[in-house]
Protein backbone atom coordinates (compact mmCIF):
# COMPACT_ATOMS: atom_id res chain seq x y z
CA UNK A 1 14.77 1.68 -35.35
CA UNK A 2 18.20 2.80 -33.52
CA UNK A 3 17.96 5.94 -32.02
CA UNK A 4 21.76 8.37 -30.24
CA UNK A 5 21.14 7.03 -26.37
CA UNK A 6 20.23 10.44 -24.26
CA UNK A 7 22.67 8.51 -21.76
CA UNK A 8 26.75 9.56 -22.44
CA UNK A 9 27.21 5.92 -20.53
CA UNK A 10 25.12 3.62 -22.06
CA UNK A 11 26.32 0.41 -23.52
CA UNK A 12 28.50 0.44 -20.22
CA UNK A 13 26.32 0.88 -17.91
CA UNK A 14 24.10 -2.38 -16.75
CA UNK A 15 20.68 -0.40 -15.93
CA UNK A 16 19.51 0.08 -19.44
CA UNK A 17 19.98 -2.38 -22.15
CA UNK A 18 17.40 -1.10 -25.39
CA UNK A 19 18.12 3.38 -24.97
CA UNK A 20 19.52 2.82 -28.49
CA UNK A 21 16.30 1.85 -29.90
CA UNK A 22 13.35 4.15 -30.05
CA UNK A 23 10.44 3.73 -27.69
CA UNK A 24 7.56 2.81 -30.61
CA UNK A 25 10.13 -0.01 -31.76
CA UNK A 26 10.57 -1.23 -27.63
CA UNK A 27 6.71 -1.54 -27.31
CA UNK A 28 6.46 -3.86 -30.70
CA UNK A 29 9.32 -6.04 -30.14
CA UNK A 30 8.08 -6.38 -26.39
CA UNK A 31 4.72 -7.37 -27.70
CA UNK A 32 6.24 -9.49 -30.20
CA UNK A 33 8.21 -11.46 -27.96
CA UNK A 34 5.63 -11.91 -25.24
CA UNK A 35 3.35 -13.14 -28.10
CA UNK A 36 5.92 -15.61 -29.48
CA UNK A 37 6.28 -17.34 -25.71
CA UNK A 38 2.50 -17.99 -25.65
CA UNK A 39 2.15 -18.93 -29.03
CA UNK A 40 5.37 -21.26 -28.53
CA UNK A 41 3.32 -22.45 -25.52
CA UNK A 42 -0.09 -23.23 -27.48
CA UNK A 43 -1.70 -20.74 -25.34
CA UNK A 44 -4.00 -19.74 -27.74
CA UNK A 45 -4.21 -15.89 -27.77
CA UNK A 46 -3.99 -13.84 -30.73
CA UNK A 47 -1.41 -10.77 -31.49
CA UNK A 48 -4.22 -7.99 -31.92
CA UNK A 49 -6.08 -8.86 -28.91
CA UNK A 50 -3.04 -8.33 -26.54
CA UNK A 51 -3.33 -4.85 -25.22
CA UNK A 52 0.03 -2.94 -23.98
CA UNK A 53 -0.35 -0.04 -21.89
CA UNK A 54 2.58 2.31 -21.45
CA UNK A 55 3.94 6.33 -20.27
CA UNK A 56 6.81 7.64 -19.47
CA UNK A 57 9.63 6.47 -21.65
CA UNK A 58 12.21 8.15 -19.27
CA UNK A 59 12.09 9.50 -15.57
CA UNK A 60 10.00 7.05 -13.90
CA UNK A 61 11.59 4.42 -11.49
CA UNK A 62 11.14 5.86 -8.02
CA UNK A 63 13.79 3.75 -6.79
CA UNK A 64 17.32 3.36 -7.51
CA UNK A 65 19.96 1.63 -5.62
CA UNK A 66 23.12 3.29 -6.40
CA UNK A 67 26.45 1.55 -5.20
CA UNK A 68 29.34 3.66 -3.55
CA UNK A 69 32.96 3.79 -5.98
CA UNK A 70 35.82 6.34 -5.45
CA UNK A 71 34.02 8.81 -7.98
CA UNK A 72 30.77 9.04 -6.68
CA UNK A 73 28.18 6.89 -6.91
CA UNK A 74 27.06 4.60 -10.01
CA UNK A 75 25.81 1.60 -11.30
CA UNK A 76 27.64 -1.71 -12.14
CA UNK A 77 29.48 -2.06 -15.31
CA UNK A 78 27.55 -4.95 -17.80
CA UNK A 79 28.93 -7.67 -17.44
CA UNK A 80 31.29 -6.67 -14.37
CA UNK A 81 30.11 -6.88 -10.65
CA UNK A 82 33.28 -5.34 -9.77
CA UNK A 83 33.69 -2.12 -11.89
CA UNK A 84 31.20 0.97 -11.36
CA UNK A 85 30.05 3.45 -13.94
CA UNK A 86 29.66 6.65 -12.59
CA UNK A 87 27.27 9.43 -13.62
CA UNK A 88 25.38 12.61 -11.98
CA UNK A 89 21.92 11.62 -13.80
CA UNK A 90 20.00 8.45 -14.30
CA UNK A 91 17.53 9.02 -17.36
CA UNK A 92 15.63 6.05 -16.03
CA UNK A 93 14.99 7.43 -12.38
CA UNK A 94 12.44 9.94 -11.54
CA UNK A 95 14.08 13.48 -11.27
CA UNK A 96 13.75 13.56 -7.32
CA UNK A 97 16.21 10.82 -7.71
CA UNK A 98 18.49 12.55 -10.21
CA UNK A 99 18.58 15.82 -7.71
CA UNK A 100 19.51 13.80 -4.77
CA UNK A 101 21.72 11.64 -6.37
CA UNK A 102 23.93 15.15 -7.10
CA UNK A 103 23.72 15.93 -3.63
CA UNK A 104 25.09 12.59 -2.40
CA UNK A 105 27.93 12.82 -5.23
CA UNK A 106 29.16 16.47 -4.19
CA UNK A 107 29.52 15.30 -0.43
CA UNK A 108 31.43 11.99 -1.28
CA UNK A 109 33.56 13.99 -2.95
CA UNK A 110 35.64 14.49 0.47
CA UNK A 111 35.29 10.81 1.19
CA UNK A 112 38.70 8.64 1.18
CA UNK A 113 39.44 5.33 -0.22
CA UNK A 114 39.57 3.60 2.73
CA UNK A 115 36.22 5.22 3.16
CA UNK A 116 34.28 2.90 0.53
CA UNK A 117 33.86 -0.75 0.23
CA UNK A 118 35.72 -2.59 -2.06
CA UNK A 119 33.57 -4.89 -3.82
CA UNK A 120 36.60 -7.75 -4.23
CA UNK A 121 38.62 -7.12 -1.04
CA UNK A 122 35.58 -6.63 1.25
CA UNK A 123 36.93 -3.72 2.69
CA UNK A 124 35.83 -0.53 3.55
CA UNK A 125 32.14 1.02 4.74
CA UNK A 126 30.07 3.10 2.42
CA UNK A 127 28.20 0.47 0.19
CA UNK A 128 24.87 1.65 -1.42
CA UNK A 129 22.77 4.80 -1.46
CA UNK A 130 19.20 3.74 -1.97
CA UNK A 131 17.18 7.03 -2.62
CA UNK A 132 13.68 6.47 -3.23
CA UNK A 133 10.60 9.03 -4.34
CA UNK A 134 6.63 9.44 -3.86
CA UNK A 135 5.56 9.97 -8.04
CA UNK A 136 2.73 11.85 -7.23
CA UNK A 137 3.27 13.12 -3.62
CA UNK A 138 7.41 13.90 -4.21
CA UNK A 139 8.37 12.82 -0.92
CA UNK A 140 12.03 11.54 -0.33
CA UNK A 141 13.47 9.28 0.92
CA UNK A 142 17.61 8.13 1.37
CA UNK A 143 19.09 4.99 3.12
CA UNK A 144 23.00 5.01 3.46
CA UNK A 145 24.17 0.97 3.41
CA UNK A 146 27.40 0.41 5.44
CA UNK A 147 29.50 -2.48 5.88
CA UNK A 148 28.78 -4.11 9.38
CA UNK A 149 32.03 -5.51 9.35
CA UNK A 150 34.04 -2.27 8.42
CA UNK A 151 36.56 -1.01 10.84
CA UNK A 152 34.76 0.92 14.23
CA UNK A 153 36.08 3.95 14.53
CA UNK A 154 35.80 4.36 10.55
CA UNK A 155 32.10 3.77 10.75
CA UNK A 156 31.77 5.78 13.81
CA UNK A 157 33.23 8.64 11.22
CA UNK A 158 31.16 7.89 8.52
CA UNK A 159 28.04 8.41 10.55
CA UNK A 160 28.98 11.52 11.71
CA UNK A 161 29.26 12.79 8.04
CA UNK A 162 25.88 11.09 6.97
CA UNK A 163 24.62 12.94 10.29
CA UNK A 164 26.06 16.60 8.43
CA UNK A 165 24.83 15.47 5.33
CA UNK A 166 21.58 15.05 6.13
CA UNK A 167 21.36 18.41 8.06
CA UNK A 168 21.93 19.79 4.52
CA UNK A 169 20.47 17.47 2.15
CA UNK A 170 16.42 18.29 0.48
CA UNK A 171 15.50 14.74 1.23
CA UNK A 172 12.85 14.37 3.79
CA UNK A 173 13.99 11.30 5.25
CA UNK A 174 17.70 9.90 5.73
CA UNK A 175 18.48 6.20 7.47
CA UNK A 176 21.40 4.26 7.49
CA UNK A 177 21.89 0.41 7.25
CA UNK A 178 24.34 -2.33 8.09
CA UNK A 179 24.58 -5.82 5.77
CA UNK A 180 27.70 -8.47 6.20
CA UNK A 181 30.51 -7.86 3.86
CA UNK A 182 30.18 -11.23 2.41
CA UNK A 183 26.21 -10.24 1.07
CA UNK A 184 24.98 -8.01 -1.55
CA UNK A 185 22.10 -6.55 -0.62
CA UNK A 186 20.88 -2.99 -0.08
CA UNK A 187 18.04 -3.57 2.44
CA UNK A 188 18.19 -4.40 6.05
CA UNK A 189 16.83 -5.03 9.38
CA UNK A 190 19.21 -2.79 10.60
CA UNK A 191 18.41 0.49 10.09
CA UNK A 192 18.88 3.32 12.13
CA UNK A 193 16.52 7.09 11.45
CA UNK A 194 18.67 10.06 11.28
CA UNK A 195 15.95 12.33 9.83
CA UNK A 196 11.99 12.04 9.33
CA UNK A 197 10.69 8.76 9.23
CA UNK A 198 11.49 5.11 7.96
CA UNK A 199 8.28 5.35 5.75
CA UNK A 200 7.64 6.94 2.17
CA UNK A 201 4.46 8.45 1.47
CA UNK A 202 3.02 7.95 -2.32
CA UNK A 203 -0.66 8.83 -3.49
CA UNK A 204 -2.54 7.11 -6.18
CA UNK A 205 -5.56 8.93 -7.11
CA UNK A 206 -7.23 9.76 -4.13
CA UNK A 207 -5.38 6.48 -2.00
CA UNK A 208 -2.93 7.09 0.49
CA UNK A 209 0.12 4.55 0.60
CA UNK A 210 2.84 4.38 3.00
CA UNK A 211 5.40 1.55 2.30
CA UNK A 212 8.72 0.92 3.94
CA UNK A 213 12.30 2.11 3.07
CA UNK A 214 13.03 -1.24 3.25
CA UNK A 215 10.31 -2.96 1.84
CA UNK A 216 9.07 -3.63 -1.51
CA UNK A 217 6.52 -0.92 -3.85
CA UNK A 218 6.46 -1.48 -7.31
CA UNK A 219 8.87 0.89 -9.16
CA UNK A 220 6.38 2.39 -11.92
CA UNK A 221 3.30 4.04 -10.08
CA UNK A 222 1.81 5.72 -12.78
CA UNK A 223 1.38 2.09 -14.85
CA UNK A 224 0.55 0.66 -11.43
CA UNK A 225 -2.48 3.07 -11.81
CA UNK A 226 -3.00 1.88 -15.76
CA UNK A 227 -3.15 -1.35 -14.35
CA UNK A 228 -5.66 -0.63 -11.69
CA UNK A 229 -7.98 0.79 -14.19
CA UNK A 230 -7.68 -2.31 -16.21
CA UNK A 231 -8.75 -4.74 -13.76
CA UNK A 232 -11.59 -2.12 -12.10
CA UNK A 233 -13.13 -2.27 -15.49
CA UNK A 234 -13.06 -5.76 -16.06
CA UNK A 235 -14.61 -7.09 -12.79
CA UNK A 236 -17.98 -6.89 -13.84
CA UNK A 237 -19.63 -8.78 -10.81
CA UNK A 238 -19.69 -8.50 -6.84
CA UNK A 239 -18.40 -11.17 -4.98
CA UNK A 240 -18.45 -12.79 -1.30
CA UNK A 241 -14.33 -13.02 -1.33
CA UNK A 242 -11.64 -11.26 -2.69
CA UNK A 243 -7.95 -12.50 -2.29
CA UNK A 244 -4.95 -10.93 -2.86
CA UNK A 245 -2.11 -13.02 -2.62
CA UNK A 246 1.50 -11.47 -2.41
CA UNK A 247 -0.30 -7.95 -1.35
CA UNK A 248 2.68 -6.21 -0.60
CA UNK A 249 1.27 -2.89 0.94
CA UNK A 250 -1.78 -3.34 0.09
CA UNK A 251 -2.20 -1.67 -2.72
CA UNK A 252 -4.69 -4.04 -5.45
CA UNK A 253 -6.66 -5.29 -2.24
CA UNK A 254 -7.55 -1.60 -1.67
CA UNK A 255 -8.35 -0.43 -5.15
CA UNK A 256 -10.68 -3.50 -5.57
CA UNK A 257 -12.42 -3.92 -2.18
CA UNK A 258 -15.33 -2.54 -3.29
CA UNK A 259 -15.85 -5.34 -5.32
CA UNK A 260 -16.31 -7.64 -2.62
CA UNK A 261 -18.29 -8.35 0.86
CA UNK A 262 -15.20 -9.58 2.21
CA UNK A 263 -11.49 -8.78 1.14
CA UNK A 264 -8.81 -10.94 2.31
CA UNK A 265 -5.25 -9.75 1.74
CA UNK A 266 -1.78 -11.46 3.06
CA UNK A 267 2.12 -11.47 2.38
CA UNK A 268 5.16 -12.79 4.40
CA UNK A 269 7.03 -9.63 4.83
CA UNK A 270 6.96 -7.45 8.41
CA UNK A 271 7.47 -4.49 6.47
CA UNK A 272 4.39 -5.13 4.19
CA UNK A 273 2.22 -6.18 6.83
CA UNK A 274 3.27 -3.15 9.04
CA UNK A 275 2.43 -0.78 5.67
CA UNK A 276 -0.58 -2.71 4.58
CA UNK A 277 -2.12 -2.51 8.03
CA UNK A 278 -1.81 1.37 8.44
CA UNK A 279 -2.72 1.91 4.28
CA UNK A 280 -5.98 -0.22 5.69
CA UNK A 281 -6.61 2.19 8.33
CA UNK A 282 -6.04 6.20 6.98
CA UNK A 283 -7.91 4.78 3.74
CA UNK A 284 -10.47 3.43 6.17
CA UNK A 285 -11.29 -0.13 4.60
CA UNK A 286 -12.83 -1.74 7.16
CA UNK A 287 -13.96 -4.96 4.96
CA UNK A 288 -10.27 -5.70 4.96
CA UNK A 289 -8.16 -7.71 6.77
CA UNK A 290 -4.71 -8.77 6.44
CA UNK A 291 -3.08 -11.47 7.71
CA UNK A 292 0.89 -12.62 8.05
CA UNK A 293 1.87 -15.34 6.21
CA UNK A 294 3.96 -17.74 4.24
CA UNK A 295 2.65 -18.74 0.53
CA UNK A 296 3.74 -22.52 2.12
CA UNK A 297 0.93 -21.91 4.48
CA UNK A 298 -1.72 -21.11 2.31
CA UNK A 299 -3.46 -23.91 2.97
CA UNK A 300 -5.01 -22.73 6.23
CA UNK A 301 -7.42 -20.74 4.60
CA UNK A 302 -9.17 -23.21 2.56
CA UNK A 303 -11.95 -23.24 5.43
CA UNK A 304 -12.36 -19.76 4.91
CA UNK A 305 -12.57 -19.71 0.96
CA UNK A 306 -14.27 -22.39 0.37
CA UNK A 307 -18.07 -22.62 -0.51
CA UNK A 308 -17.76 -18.79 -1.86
CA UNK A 309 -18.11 -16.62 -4.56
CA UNK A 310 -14.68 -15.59 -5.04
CA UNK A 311 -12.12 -13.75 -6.75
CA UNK A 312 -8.02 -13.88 -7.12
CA UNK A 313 -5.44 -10.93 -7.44
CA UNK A 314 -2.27 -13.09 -7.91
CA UNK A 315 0.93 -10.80 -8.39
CA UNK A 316 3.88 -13.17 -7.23
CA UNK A 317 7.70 -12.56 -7.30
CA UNK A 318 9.68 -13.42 -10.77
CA UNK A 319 9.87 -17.61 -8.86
CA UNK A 320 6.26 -17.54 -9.97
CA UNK A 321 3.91 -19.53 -8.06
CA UNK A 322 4.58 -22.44 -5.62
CA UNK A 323 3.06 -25.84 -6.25
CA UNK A 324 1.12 -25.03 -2.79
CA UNK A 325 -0.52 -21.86 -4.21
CA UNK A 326 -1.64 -24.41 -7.26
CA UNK A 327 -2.91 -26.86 -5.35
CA UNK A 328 -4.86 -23.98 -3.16
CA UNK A 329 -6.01 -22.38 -6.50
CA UNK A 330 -7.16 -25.73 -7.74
CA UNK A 331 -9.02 -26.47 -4.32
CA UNK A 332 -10.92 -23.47 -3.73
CA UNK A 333 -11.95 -22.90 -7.72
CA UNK A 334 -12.36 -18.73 -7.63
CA UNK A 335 -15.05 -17.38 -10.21
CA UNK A 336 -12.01 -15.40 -11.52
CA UNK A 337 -8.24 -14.70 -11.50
CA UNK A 338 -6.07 -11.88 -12.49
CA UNK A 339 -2.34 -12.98 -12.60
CA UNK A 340 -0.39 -10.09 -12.77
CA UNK A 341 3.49 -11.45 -13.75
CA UNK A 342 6.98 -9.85 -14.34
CA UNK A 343 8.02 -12.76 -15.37
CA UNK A 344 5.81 -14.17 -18.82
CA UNK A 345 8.02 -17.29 -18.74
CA UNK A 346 7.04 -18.22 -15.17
CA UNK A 347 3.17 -16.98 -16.04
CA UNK A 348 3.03 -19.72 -18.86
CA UNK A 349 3.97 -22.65 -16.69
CA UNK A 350 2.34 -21.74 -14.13
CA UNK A 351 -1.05 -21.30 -16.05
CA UNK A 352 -0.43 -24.74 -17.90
CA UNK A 353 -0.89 -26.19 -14.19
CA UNK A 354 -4.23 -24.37 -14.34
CA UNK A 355 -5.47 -24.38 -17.91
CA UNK A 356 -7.98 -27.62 -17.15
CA UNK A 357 -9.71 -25.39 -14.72
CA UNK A 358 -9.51 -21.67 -16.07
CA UNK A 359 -9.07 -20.36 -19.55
CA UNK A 360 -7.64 -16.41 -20.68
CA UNK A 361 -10.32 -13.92 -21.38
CA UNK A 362 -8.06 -11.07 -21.72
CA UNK A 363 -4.48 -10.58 -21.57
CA UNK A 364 -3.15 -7.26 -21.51
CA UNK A 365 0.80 -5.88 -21.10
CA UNK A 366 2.32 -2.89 -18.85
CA UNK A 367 5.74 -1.50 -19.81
CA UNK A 368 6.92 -1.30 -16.32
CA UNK A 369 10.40 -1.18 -17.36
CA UNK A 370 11.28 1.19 -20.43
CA UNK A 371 14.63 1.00 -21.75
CA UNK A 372 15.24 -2.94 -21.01
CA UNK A 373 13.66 -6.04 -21.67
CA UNK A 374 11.00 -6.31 -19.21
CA UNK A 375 7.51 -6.36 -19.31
CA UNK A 376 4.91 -6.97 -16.51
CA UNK A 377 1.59 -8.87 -17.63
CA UNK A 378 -1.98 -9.28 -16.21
CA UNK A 379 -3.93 -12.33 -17.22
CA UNK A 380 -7.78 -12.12 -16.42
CA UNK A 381 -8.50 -16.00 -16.11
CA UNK A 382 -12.42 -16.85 -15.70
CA UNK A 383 -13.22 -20.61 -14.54
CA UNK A 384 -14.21 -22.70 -17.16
């Protein structure tokens, strides 16, 4: 069913792809599509039984990364890198987001050309504005991304004016960044605090998180919750182990560690491990421990797994899983598995490496991403 976009941008804009069509007709054709991959597949799991869980149709990203144009800041036109569309709200982002963005677009307004980076000629400073909000705690968060390579002196005056801005700005905490002018990213290593603190707070329920302004959290927390509620209610036993692999800050190791005698939890990223240790601490999980590592190293902890009674949180990027993380899954045989996915293409190939060994019990779908395409899935997987 079409429905008049709220957005006076869409169709040009690349952030939202389906605003045209009303939310009940989103949630069917996502669940139709999903479906039509697994049947396609021979993964045999029928329409009905595929629950979808969803909110907030609009307001609820708690992360945006806004690029810098002559006009304020924006998103990149579809289908052209080099062009931004320009707006003063986001119907997508959470309303923190939309406030702050209106702040950073009526202090640009002074900037100069030669003040922001030209996405063709590589030239200029002022790249992104990354503002980022708690959900639930409405803490705040901005990171200024400037071009390392930018002219010295024209840097040096662009600081300055991030410096005044943040003297006047409601966000809690203000950074700013350097990346090459031949990358496009909006995170760094090299970050410098001009206000408050590197870290965001968010709460979930009565859980303290802390994750990293330049680190990953999952953009939807109040289907994050949904989806912690799903899995709480389906893990019906206690076990020796739990894993979770690709734990980020922490977040499903915590939730679930009273499930298990022993909770395990690991990633490769500084920034998680830094956030997962102190989430461990101020929630005060002491039957967790978190270790630093590469999924290519997984191996290593085969000693440590095997022999138990175990279970899996698996919730890796949209690559899916590495043959390694097979091969360990394969190894150490957990009781069960829940394989939470973005990415229901990568899910399905990766669970026809597995389907001699484990077999879908439930499959359930979160609408992480309202007004596009995507869908995030969990798979609870029981050995067979």
């Amino acid at each position: 069913m079409k429905v008049t976009p709220l957005c006076d941008v869409f169709g040009r804009c690349g952030g939202c792809t389906y605003q045209d069509i009303d939310y009940s007709a989103q949630i069917v054709i996502k669940k139709n599509n999903v479906f039509e991959l697994l049947n396609r597949a021979g993964i045999p799991i029928s329409k009905d039984s595929i629950q979808i869980f969803y909110k907030n149709e609009f307001y609820y990203r708690n992360r945006m990364d806004f690029i810098f144009s002559e006009k304020g800041c924006g998103l990149r036109e579809k289908g052209k890198f080099y062009k931004i569309v320009n707006f003063d709200r986001c119907y997508i982002a959470a309303e923190k987001i939309n406030q702050l963005l209106k702040e950073v677009n009526y202090w640009s307004k002074d900037l100069i050309s030669e003040d922001i980076f030209d996405i063709k000629k590589k030239r200029g400073v002022l790249r992104y504005c990354v503002i980022r909000t708690g959900i639930f705690t409405g803490d705040t968060l901005i990171t200024f991304i400037l071009n390392k390579d930018a002219d010295t002196e024209k840097t040096k005056a662009i600081i300055e004016k991030i410096k005044e801005f943040s003297d006047k700005t409601t966000a809690a905490n203000v950074l700013y960044g350097f990346v090459r002018c031949n990358t496009d990213v909006s995170i760094t290593d090299e970050f410098f605090i001009l206000k408050g603190s590197e870290f965001i707070r968010e709460k979930l329920l009565d859980v303290d998180f802390f994750y990293h302004s330049q680190g990953f959290f999952q953009n939807n927390p109040a289907l994050i919750l949904d989806m912690v509620f799903y899995i709480k209610d389906r893990v019906k036993n206690h076990y020796d182990l739990l894993i979770d692999m690709f734990c980020g800050v922490g977040t499903f190791g915590i939730f679930l560690s009273g499930f298990a005698k022993d909770v395990l939890i690991f990633d490769n990223n500084k920034y998680a491990e830094l956030c997962a240790l102190k989430n461990i601490e101020i929630n005060k999980k002491p039957s967790i421990e978190f270790k630093r590592m590469d999924i290519l190293d997984v191996e290593k902890l085969l000693p440590v797994v095997k022999g138990k009674k175990s279970i899996f949180i698996i919730d890796p990027p949209r690559a899916g899983l590495h043959k390694k993380a097979i091969n360990f899954i394969l190894s150490t045989l957990p009781e069960k598995i829940f394989y939470i996915s973005c990415n229901p293409v990568k899910f399905i190939e990766d669970f026809k490496s597995l389907d001699k060994k484990y077999k879908i019990i439930n499959f359930a779908l979160f609408d992480m991403f309202p007004q596009t395409p995507h869908i995030e899935s969990v798979a609870e997987m029981e050995r067979k």
